[in-house]
Protein backbone atom coordinates (compact mmCIF):
# COMPACT_ATOMS: atom_id res chain seq x y z
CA UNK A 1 -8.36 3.58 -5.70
CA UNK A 2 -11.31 1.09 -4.54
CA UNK A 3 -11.83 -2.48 -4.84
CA UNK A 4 -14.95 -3.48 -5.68
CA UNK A 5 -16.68 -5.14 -1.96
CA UNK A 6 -16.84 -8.90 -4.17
CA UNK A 7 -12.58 -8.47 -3.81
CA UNK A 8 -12.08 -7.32 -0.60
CA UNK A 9 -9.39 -9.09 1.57
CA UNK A 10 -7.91 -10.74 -1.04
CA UNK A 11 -5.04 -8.92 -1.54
CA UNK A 12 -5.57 -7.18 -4.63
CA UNK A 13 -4.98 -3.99 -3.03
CA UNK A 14 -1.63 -4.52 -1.82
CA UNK A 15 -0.35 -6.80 -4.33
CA UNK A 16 -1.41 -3.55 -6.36
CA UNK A 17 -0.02 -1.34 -4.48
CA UNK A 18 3.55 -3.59 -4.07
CA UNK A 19 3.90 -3.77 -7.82
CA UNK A 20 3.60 0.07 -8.40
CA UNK A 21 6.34 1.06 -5.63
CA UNK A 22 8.49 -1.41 -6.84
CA UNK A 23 8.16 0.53 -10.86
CA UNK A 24 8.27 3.73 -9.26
CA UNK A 25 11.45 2.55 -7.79
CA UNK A 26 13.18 1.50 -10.83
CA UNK A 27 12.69 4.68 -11.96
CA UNK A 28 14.15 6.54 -9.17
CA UNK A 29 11.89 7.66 -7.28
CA UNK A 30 12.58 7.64 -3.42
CA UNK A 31 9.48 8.96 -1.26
CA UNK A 32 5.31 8.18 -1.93
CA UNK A 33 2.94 10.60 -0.65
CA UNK A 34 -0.97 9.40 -0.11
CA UNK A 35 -3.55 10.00 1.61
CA UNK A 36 -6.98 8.21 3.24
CA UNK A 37 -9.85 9.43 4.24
CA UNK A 38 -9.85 9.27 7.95
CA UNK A 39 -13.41 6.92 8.11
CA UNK A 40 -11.65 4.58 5.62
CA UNK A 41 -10.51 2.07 8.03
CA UNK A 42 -9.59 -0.59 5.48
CA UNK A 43 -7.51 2.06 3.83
CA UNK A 44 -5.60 3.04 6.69
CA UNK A 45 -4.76 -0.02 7.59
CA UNK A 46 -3.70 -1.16 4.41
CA UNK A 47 -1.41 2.43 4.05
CA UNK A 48 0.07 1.32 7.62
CA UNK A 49 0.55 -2.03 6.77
CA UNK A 50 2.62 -1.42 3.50
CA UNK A 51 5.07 0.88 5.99
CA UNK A 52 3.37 3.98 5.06
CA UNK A 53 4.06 6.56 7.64
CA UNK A 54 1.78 9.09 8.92
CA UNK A 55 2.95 12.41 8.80
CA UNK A 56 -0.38 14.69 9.14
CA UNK A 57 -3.84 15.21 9.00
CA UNK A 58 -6.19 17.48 7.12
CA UNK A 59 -10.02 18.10 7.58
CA UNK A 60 -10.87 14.84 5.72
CA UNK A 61 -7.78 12.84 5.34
CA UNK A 62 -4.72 11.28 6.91
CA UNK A 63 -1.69 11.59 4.89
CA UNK A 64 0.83 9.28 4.47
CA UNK A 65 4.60 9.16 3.19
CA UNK A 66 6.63 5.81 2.14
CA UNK A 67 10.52 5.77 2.39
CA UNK A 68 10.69 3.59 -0.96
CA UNK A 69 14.03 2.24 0.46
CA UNK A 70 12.77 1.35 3.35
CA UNK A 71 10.30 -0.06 2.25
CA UNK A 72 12.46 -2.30 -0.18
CA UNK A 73 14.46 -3.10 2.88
CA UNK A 74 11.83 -4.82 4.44
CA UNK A 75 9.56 -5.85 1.40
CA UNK A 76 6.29 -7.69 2.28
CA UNK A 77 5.60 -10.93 0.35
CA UNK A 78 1.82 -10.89 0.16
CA UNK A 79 -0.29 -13.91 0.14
CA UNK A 80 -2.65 -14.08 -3.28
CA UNK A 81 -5.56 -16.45 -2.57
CA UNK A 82 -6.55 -16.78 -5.86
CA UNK A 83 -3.36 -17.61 -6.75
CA UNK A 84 -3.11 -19.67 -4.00
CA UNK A 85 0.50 -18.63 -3.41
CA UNK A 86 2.44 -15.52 -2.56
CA UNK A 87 2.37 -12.70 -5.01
CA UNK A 88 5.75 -11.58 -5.52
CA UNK A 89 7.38 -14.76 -6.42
């Protein structure tokens, strides 16, 4: 996934991201696996800051598992600019 440099920082991303955890959830699924490229520093911090763990490393990529219970447990609200309020309300 990419968003296009015009929509960066605003939260698409995660609010993106939230939205597809929380559907993979209610349909049982317990653990995410993903992975970055290592010079993707938006990427990785994004992954980290969602509670994405990482586990390893490959040639090319970090990768990264999510707990979805955790992760549930301790659900970010993310702010939506152009909404001008917070995305999971």
């Amino acid at each position: 996934m990419q968003t296009h440099k015009d929509y960066y920082r605003n939260g698409f991303a995660s609010n993106l991201i939230d939205n597809m955890i929380n559907d993979l959830n209610k349909d049982g699924i317990k653990m995410i696996y993903s992975e970055a490229r290592t010079w993707n520093i938006a990427s990785n911090q994004l992954q980290q800051k969602l509670g994405f763990i990482q586990y390893g490393q490959d040639k090319f990529n970090y990768l990264y598992k999510l707990d979805i219970m955790t992760y549930n447990k301790k659900r970010i609200h993310f702010y939506d600019k152009s909404r001008k309020g917070y995305a999971n309300e």
